[in-house]
Protein backbone atom coordinates (compact mmCIF):
# COMPACT_ATOMS: atom_id res chain seq x y z
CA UNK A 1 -39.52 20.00 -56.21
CA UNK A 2 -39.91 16.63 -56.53
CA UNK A 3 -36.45 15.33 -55.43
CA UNK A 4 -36.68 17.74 -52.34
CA UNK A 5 -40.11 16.04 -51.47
CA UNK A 6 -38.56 12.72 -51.78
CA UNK A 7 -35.84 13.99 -49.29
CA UNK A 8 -38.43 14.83 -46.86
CA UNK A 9 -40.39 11.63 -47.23
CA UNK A 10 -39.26 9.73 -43.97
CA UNK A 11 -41.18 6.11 -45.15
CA UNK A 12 -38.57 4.16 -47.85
CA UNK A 13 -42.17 3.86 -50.18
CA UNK A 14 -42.49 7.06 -50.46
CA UNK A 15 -39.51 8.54 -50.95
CA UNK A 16 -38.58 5.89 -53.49
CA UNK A 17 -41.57 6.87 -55.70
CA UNK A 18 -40.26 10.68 -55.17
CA UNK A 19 -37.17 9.46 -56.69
CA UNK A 20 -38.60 7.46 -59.91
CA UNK A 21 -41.21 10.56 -60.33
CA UNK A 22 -38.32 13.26 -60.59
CA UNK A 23 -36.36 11.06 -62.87
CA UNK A 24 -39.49 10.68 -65.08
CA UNK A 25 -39.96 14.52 -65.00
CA UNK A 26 -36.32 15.22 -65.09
CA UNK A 27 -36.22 13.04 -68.74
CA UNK A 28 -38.74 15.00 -70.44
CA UNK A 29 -36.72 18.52 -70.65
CA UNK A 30 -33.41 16.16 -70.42
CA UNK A 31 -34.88 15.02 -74.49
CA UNK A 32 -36.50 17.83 -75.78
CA UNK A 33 -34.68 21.03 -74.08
CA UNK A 34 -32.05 22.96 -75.42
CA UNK A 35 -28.92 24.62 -74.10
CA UNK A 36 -28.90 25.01 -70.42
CA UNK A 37 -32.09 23.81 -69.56
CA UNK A 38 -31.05 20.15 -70.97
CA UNK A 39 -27.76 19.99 -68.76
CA UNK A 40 -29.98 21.30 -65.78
CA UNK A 41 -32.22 18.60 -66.50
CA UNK A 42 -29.36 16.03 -67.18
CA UNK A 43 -28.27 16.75 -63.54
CA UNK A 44 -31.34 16.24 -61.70
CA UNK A 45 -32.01 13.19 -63.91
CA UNK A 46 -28.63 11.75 -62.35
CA UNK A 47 -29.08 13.07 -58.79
CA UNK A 48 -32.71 11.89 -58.66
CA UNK A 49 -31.77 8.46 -60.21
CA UNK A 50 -28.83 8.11 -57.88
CA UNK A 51 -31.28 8.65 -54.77
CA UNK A 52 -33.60 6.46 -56.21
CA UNK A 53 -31.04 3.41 -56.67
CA UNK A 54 -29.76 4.15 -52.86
CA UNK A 55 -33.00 4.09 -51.54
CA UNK A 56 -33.95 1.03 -53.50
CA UNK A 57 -32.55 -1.58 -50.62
CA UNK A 58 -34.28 0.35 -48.15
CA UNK A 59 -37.70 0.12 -50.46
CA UNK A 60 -37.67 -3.59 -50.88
CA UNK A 61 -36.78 -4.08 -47.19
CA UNK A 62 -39.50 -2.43 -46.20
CA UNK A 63 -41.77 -4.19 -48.46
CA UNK A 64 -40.27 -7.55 -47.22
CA UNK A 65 -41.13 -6.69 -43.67
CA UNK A 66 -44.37 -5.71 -44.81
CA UNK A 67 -45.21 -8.98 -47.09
CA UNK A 68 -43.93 -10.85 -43.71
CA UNK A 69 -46.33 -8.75 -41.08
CA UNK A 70 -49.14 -9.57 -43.67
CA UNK A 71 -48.52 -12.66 -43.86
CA UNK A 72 -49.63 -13.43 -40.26
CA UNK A 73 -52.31 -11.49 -40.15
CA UNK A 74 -54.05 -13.21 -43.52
CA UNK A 75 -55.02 -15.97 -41.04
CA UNK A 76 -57.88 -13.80 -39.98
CA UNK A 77 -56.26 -13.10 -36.54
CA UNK A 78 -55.99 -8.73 -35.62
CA UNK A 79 -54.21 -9.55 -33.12
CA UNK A 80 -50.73 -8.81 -33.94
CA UNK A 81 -51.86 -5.70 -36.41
CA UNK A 82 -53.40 -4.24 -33.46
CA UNK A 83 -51.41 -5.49 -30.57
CA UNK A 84 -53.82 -7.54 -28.77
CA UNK A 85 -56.52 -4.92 -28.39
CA UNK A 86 -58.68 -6.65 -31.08
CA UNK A 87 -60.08 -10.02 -30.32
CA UNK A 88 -59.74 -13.02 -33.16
CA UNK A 89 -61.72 -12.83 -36.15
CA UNK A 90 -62.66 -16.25 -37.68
């Protein structure tokens, strides 16, 4: 359910912390299951790790842009978080 959420999940975040949480719960039955359930489990391990290392570029990307956009906004200035509507804050 998991993996399918982090499908969904349109922000690069989001959908990489999808991906880490179905690998986490994909591991558990992965070591203790037996029989079919551990090659099930094996599966969606490597699927959901797979997604998880593709969308990894995206997620620091994102963060990048989002360290940057902070960056000029620490100054005290809202202007360019709210597009000029907001008036300086010293």
């Amino acid at each position: 359910m998991t993996l399918l959420l982090g499908l969904m999940i349109g922000a690069p975040a989001g959908a990489f912390l999808a991906f880490i949480v179905a690998t986490v719960l994909a591991a558990i039955p992965a070591v203790g299951g037996s029989g079919k359930m551990r090659i099930v489990a094996i599966a969606i391990l490597l699927i959901a790790a797979g997604l998880a290392a593709v969308k990894f570029a995206d997620f620091k990307s994102d963060q990048a842009r989002y360290r940057s956009s902070a960056k000029c906004c620490r100054a005290g200035s809202l202007l360019p978080l709210l597009g000029g509507l907001a008036l300086a804050v010293s």
